[in-house]
Protein backbone atom coordinates (compact mmCIF):
# COMPACT_ATOMS: atom_id res chain seq x y z
CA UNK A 1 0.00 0.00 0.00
CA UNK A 2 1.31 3.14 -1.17
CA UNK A 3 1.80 6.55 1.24
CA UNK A 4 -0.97 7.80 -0.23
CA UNK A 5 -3.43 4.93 -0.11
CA UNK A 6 -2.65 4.48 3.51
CA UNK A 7 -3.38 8.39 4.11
CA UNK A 8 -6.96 7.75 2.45
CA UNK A 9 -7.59 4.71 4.37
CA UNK A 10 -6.63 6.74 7.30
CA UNK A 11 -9.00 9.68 6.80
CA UNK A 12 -11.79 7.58 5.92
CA UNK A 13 -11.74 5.95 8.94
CA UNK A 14 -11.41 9.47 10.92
CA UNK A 15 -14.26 10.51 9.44
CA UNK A 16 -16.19 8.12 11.60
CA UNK A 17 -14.86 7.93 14.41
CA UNK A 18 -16.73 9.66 17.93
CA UNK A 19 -15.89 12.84 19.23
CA UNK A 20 -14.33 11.69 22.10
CA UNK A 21 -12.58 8.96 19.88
CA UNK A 22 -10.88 11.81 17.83
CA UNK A 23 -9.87 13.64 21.15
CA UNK A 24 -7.49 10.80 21.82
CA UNK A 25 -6.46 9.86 18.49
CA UNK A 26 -5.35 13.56 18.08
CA UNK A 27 -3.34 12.99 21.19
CA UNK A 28 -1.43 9.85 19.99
CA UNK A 29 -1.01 11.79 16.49
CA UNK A 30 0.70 14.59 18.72
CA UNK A 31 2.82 11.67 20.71
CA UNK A 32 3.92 10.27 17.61
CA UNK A 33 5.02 13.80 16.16
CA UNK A 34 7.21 14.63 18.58
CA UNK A 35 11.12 14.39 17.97
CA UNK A 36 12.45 11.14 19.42
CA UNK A 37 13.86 11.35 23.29
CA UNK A 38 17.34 10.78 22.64
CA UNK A 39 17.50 13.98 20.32
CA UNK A 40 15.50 15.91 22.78
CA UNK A 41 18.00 14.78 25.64
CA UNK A 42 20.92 15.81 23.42
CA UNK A 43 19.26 19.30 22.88
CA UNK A 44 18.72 19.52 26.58
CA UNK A 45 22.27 18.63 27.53
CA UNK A 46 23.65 21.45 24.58
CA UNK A 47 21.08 23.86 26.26
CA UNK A 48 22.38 23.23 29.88
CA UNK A 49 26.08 23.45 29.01
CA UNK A 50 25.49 26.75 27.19
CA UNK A 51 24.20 27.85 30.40
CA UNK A 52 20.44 28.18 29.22
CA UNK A 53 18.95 25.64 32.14
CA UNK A 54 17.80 26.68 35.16
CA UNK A 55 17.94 24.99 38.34
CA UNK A 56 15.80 22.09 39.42
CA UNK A 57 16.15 23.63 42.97
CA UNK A 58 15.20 26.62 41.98
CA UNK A 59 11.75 25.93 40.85
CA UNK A 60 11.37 22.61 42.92
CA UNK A 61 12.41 23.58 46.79
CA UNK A 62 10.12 21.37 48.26
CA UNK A 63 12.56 18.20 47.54
């Protein structure tokens, strides 16, 4: 099945699916469109050694 078969199939099947159905699909969609961890991770380590981080203490005393 071709990328563009399996985007047809997909909407069709959207198009009937419940309200609250297509709440939580639109979730997953969002969850699966997100950048994979380890990149994010890698971002977050650049970010912290460029001194753009802040604290954990700072905003979390209570621990």
């Amino acid at each position: 099945m071709s990328t563009v078969e399996l985007r047809r199939e997909i909407k069709k099947v959207i198009d009937h699916l419940l309200p609250e159905r297509l709440a939580s699909l639109a979730d997953y969609v969002d969850f699966l469109n997100r950048p994979p961890l380890v990149r994010r991770v890698k971002a977050a380590e650049k970010a912290i050694v460029a001194g753009k981080g802040v604290n954990w203490r700072k905003v979390r005393s209570d621990v």
